[in-house]
PDB file of N, CA and C in Angstrom:
ATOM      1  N   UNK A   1      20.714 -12.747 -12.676  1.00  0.00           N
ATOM      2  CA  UNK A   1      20.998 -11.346 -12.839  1.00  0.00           C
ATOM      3  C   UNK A   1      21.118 -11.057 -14.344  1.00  0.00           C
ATOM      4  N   UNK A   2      20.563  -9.997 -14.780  1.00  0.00           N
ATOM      5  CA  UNK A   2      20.312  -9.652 -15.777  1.00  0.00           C
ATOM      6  C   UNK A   2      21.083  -8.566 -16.063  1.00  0.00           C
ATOM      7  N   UNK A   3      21.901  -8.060 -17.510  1.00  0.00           N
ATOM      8  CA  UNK A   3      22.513  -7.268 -17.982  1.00  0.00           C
ATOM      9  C   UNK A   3      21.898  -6.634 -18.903  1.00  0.00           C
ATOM     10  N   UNK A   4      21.841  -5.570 -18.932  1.00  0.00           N
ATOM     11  CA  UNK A   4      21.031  -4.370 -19.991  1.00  0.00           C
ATOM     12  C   UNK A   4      22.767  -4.343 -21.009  1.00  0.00           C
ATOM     13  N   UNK A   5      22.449  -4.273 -22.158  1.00  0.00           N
ATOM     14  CA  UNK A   5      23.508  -3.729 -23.073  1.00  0.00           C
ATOM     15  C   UNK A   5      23.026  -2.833 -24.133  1.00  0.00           C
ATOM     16  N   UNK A   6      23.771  -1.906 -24.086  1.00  0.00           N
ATOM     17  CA  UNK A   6      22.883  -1.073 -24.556  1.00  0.00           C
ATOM     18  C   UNK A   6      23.829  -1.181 -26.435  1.00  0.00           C
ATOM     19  N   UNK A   7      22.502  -1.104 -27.440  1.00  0.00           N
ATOM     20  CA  UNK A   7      23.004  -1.575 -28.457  1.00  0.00           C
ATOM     21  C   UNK A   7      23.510  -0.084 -29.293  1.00  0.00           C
ATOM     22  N   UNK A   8      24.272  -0.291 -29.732  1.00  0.00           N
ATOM     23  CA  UNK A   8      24.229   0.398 -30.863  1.00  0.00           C
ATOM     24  C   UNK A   8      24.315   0.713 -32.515  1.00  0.00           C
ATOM     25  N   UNK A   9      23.850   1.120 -32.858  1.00  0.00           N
ATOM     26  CA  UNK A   9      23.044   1.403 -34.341  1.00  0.00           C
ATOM     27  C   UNK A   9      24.267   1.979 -35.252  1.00  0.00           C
ATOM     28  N   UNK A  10      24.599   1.325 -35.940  1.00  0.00           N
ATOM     29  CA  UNK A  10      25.132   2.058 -37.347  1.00  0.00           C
ATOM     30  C   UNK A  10      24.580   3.200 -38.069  1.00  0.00           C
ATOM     31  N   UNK A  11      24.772   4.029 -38.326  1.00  0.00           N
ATOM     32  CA  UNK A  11      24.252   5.163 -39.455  1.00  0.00           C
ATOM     33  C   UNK A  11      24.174   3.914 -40.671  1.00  0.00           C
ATOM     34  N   UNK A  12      23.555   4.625 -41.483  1.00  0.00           N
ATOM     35  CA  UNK A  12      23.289   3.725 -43.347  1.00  0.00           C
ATOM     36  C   UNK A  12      24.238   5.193 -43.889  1.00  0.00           C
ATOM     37  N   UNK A  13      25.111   4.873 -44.420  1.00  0.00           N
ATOM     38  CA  UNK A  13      26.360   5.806 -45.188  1.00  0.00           C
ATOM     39  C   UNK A  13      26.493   4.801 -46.700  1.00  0.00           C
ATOM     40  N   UNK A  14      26.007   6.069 -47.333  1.00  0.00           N
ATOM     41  CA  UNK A  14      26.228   5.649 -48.924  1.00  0.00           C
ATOM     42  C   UNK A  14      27.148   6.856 -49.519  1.00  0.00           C
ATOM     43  N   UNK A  15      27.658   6.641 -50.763  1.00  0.00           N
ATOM     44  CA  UNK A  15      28.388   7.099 -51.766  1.00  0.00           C
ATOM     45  C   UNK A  15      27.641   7.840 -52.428  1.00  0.00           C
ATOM     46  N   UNK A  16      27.744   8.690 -52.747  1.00  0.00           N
ATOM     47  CA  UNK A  16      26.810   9.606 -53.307  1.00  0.00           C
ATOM     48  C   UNK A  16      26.229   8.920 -55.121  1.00  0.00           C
ATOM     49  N   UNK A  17      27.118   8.271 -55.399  1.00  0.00           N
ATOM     50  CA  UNK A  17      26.741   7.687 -56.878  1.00  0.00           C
ATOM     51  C   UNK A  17      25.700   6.554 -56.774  1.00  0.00           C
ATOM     52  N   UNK A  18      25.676   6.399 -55.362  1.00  0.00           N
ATOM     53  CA  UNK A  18      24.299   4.970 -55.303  1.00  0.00           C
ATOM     54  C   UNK A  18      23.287   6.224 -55.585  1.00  0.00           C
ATOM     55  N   UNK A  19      22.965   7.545 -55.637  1.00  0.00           N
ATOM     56  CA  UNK A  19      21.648   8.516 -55.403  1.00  0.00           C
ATOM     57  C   UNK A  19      20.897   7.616 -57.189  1.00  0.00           C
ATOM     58  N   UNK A  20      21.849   6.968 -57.630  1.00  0.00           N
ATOM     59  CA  UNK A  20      20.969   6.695 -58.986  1.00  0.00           C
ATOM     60  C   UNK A  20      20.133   5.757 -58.798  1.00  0.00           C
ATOM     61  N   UNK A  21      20.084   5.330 -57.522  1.00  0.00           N
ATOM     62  CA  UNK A  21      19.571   4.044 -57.273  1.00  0.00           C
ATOM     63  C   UNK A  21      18.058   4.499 -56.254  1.00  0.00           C
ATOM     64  N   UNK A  22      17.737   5.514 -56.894  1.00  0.00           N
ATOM     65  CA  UNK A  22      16.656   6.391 -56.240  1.00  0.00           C
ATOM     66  C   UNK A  22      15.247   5.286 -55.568  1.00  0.00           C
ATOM     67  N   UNK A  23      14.933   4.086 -56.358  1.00  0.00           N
ATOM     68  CA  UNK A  23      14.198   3.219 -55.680  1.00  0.00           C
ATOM     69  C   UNK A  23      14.613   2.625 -54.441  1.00  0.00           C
ATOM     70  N   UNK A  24      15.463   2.010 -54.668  1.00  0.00           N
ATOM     71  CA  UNK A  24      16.138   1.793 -53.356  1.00  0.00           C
ATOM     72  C   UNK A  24      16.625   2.085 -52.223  1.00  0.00           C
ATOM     73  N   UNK A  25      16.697   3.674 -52.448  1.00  0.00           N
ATOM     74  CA  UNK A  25      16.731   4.296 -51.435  1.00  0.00           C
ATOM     75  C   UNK A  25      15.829   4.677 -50.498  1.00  0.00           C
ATOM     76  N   UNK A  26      14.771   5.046 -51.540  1.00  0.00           N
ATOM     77  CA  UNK A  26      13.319   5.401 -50.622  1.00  0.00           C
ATOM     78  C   UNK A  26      12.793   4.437 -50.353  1.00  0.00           C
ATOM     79  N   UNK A  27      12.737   3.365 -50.509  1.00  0.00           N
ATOM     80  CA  UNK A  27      12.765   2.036 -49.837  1.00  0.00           C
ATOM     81  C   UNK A  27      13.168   1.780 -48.351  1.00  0.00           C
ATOM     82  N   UNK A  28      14.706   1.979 -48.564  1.00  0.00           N
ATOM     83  CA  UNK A  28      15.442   1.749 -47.220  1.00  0.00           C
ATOM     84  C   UNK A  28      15.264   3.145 -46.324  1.00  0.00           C
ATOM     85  N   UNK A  29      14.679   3.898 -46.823  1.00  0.00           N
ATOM     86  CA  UNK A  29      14.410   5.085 -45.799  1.00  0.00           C
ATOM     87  C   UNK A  29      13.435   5.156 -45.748  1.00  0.00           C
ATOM     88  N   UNK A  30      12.319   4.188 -46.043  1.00  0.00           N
ATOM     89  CA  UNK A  30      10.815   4.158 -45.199  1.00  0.00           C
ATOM     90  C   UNK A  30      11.051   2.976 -44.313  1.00  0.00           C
ATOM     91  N   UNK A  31      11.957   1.772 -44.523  1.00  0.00           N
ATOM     92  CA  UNK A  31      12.001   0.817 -44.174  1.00  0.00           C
ATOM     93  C   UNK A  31      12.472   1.112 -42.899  1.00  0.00           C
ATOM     94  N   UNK A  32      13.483   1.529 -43.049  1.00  0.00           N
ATOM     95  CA  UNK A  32      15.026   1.940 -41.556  1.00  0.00           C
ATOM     96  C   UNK A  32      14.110   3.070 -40.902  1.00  0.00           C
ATOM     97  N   UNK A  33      13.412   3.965 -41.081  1.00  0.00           N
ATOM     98  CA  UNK A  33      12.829   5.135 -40.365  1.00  0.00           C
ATOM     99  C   UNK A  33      14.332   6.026 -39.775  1.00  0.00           C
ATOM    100  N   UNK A  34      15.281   5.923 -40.248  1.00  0.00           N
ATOM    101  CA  UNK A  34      16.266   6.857 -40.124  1.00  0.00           C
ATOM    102  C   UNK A  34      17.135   7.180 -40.994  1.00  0.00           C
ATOM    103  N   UNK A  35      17.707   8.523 -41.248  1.00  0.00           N
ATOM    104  CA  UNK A  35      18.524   9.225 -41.588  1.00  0.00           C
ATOM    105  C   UNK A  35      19.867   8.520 -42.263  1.00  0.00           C
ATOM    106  N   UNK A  36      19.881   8.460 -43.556  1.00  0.00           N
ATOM    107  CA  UNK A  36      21.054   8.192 -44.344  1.00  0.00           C
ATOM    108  C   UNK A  36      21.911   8.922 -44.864  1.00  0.00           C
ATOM    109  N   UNK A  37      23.396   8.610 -44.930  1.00  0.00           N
ATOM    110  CA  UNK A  37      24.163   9.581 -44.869  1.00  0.00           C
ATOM    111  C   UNK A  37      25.129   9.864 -46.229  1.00  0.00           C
ATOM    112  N   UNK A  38      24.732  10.860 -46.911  1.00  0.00           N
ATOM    113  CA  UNK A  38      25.381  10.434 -48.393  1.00  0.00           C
ATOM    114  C   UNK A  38      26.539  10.981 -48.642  1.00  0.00           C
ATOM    115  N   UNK A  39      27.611  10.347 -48.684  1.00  0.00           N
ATOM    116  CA  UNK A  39      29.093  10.882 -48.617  1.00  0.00           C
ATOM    117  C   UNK A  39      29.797  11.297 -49.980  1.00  0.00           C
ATOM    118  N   UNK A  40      30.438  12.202 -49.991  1.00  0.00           N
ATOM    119  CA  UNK A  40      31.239  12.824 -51.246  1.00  0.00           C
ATOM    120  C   UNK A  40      32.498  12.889 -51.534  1.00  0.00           C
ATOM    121  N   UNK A  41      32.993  12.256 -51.960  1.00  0.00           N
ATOM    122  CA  UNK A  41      34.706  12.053 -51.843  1.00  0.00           C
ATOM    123  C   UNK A  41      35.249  11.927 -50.750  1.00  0.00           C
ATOM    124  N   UNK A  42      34.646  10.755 -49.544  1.00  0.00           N
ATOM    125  CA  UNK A  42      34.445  10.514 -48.599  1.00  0.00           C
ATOM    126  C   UNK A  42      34.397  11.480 -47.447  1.00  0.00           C
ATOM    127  N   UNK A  43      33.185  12.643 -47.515  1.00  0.00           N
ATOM    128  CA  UNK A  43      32.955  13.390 -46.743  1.00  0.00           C
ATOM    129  C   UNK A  43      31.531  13.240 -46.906  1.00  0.00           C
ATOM    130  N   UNK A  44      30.862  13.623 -45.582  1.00  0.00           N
ATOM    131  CA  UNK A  44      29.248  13.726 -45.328  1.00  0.00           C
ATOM    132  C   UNK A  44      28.803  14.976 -46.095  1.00  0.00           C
ATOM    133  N   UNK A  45      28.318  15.062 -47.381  1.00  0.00           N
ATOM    134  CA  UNK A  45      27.515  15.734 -47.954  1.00  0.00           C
ATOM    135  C   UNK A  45      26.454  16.148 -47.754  1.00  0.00           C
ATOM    136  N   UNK A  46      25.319  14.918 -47.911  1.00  0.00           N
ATOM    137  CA  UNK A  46      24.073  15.386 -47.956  1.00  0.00           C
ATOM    138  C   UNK A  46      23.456  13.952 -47.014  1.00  0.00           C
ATOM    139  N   UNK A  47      22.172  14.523 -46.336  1.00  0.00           N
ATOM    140  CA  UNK A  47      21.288  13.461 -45.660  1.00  0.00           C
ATOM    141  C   UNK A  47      20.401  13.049 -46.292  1.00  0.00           C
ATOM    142  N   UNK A  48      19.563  12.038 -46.360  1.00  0.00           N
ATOM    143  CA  UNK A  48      18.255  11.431 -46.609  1.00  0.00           C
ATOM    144  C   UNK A  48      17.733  10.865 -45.976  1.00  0.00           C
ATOM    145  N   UNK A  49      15.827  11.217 -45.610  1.00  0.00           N
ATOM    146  CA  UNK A  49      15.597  10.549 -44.904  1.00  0.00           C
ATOM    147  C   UNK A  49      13.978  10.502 -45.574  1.00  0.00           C
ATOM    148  N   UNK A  50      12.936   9.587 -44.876  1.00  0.00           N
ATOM    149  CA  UNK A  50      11.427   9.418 -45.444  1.00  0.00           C
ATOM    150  C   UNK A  50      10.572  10.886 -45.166  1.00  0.00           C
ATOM    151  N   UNK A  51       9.781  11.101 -45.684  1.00  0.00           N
ATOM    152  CA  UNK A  51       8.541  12.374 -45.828  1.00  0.00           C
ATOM    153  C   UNK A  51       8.529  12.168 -44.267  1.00  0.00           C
ATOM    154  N   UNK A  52       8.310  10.989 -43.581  1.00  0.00           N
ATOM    155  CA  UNK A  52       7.386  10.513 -41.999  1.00  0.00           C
ATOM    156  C   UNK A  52       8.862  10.919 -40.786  1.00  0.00           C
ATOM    157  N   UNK A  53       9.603  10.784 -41.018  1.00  0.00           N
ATOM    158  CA  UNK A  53      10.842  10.718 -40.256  1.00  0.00           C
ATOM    159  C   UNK A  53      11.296  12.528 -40.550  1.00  0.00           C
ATOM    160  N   UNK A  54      11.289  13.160 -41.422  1.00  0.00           N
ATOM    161  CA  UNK A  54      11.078  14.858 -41.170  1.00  0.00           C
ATOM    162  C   UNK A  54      10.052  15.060 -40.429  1.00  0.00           C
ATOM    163  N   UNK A  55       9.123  14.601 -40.964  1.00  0.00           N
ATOM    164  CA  UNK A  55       8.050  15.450 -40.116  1.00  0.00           C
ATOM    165  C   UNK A  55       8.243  15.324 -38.676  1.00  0.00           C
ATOM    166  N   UNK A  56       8.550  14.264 -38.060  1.00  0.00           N
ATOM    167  CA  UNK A  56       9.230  13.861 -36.736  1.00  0.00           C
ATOM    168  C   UNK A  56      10.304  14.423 -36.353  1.00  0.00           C
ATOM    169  N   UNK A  57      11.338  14.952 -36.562  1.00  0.00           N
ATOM    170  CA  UNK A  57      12.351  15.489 -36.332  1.00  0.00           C
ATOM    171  C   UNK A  57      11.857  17.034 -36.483  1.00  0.00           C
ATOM    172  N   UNK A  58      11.124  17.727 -37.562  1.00  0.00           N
ATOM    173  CA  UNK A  58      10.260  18.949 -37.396  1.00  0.00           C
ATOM    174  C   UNK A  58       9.718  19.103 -36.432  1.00  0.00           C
ATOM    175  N   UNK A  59       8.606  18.110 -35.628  1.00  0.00           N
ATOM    176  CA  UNK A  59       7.649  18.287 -34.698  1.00  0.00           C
ATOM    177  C   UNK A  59       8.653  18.428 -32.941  1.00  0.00           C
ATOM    178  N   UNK A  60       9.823  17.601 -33.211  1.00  0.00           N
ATOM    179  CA  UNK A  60      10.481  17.705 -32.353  1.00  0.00           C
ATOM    180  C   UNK A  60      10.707  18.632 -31.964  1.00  0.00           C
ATOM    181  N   UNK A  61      11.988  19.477 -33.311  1.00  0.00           N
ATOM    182  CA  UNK A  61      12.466  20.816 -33.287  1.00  0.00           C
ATOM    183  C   UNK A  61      11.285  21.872 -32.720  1.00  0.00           C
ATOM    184  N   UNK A  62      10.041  21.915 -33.028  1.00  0.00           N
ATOM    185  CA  UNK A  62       9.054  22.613 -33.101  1.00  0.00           C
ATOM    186  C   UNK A  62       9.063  22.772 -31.268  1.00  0.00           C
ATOM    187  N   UNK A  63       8.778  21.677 -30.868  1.00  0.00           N
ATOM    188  CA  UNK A  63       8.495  21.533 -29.136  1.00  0.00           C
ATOM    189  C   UNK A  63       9.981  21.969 -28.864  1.00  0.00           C
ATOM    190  N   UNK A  64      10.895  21.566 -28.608  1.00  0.00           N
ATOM    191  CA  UNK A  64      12.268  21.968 -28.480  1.00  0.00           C
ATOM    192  C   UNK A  64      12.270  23.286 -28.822  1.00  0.00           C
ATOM    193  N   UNK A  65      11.943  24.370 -29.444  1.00  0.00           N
ATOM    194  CA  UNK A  65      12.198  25.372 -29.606  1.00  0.00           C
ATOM    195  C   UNK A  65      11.158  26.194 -28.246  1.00  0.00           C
ATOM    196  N   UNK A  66       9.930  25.985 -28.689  1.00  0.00           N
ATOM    197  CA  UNK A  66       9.176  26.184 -27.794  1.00  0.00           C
ATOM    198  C   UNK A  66       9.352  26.253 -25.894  1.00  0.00           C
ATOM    199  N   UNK A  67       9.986  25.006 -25.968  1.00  0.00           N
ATOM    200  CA  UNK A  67      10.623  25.427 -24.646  1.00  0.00           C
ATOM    201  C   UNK A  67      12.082  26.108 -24.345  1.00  0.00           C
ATOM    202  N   UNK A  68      12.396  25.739 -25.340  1.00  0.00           N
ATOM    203  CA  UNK A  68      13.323  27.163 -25.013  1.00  0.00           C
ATOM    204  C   UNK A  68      13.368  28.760 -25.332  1.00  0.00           C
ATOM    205  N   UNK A  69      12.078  28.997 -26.098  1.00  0.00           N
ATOM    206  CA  UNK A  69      11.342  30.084 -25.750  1.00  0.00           C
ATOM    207  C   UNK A  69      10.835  30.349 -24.407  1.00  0.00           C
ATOM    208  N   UNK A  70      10.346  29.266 -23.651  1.00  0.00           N
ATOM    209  CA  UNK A  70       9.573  29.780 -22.654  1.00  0.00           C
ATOM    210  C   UNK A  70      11.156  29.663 -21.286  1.00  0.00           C
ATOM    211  N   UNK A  71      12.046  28.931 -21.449  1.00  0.00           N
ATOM    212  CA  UNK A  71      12.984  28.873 -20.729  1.00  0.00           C
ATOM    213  C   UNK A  71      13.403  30.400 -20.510  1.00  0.00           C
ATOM    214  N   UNK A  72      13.971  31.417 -21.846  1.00  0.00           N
ATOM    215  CA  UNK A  72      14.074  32.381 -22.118  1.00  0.00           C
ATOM    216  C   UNK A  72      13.327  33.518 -21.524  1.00  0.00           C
ATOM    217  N   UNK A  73      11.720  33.369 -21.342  1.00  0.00           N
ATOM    218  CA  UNK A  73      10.535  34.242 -21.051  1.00  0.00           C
ATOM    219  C   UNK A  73      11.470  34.385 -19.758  1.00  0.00           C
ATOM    220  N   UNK A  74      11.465  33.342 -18.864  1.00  0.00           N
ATOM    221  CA  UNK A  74      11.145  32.910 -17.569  1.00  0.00           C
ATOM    222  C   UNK A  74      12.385  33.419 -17.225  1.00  0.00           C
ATOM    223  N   UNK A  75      13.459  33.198 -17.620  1.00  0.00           N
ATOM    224  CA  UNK A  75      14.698  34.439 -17.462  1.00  0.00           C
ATOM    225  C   UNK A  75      15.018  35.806 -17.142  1.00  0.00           C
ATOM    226  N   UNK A  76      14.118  36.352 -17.871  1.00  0.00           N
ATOM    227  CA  UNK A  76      13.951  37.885 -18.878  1.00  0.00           C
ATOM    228  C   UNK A  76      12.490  37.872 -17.344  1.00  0.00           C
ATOM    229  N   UNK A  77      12.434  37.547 -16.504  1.00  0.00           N
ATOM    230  CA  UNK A  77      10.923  38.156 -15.876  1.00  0.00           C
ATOM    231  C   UNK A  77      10.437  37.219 -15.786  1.00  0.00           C
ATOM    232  N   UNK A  78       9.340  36.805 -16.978  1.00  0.00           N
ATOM    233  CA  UNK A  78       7.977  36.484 -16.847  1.00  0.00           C
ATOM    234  C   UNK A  78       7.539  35.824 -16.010  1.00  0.00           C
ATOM    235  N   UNK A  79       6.200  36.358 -15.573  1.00  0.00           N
ATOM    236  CA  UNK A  79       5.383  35.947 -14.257  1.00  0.00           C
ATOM    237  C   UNK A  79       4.789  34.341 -14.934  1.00  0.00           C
ATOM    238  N   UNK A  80       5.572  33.500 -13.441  1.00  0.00           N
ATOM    239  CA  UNK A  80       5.110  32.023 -13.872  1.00  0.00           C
ATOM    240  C   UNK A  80       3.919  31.844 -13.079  1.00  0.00           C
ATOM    241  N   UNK A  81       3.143  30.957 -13.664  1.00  0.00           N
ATOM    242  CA  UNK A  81       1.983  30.952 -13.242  1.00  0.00           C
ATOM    243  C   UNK A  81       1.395  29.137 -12.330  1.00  0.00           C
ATOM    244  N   UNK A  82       0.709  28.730 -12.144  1.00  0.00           N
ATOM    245  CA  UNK A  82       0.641  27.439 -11.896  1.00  0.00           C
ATOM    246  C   UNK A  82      -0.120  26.730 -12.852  1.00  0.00           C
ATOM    247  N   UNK A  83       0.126  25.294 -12.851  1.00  0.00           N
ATOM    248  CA  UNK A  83      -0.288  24.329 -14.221  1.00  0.00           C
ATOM    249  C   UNK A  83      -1.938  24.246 -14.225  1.00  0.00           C
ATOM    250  N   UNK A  84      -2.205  24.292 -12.893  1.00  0.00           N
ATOM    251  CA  UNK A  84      -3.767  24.346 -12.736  1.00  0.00           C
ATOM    252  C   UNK A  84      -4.883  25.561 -13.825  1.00  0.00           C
ATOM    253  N   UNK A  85      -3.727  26.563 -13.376  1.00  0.00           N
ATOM    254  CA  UNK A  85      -3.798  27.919 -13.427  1.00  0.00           C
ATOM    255  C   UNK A  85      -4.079  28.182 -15.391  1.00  0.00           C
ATOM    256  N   UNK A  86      -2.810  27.759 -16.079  1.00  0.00           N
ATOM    257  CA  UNK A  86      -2.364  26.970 -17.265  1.00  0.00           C
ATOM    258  C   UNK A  86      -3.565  26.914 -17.992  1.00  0.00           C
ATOM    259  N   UNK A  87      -3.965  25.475 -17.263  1.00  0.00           N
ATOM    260  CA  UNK A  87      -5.280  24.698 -17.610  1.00  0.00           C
ATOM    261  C   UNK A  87      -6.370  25.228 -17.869  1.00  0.00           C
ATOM    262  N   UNK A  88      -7.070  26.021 -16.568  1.00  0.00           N
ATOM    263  CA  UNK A  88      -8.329  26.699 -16.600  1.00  0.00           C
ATOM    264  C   UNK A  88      -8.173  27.770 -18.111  1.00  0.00           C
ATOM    265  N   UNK A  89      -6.645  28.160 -18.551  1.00  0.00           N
ATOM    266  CA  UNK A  89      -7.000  29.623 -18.797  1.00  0.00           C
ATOM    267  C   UNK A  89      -7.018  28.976 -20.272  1.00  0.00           C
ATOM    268  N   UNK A  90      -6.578  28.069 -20.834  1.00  0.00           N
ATOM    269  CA  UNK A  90      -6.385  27.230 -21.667  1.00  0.00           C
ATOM    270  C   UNK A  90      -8.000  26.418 -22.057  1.00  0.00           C
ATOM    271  N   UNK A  91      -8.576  25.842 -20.895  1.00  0.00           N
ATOM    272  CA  UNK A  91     -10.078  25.694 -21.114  1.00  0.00           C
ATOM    273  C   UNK A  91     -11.163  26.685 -21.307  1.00  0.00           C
ATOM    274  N   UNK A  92     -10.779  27.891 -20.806  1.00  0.00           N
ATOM    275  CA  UNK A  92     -11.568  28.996 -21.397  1.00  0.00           C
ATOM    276  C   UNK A  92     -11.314  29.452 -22.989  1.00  0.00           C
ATOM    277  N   UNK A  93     -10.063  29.355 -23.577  1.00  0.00           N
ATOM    278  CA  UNK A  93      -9.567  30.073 -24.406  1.00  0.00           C
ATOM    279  C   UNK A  93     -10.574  29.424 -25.745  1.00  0.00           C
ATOM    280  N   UNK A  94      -9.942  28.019 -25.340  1.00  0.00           N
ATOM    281  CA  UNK A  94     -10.566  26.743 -26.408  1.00  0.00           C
ATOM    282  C   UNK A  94     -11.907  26.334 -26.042  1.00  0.00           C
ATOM    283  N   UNK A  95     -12.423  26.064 -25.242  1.00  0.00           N
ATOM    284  CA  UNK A  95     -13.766  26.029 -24.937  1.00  0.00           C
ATOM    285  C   UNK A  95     -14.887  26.618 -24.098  1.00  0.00           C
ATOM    286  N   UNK A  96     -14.826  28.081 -23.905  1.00  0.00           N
ATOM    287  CA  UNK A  96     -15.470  28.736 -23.581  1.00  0.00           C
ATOM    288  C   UNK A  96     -15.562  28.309 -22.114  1.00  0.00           C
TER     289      UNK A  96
END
């Protein structure tokens, strides 16, 4: 019998005076692919993270918003339609 444990991850929490250490950072935030946490008189100031790891958290937000736009539509009225339905009107739009 096998046990799943589920692990968990430390944040990377720096001092805001390591920011001089600007190589190293962008280093460990292409390396780690997550979010570092830069603290200020031991409070969470400011985040850092790689160019690749925004854009991911953007693309997220982006879909995440999106459906809760359409969550919203579908509230307020709007006539739902079927996925088939979706599809066809979606294959006409984009490919004739």
């Amino acid at each position: 019998m096998t046990q799943e444990r589920e692990v968990l991850i430390m944040p990377t929490i720096m001092p805001i005076r390591d920011l001089r250490n600007t190589s190293e950072i962008s280093e460990l935030a292409h390396k780690k692919q997550e979010p570092i946490f830069i603290t200020k008189n031991g409070y969470s100031d400011l985040v850092v993270m790689s160019a690749e790891l925004y854009e991911k958290f953007a693309q997220i937000n982006r879909i995440d918003q999106a459906i809760y736009e359409a969550e919203k539509e579908v509230e307020n009225g709007a006539e739902l339609i079927s996925v088939d339905s979706a599809i066809e009107r979606l294959n006409k739009k984009y490919y004739g």
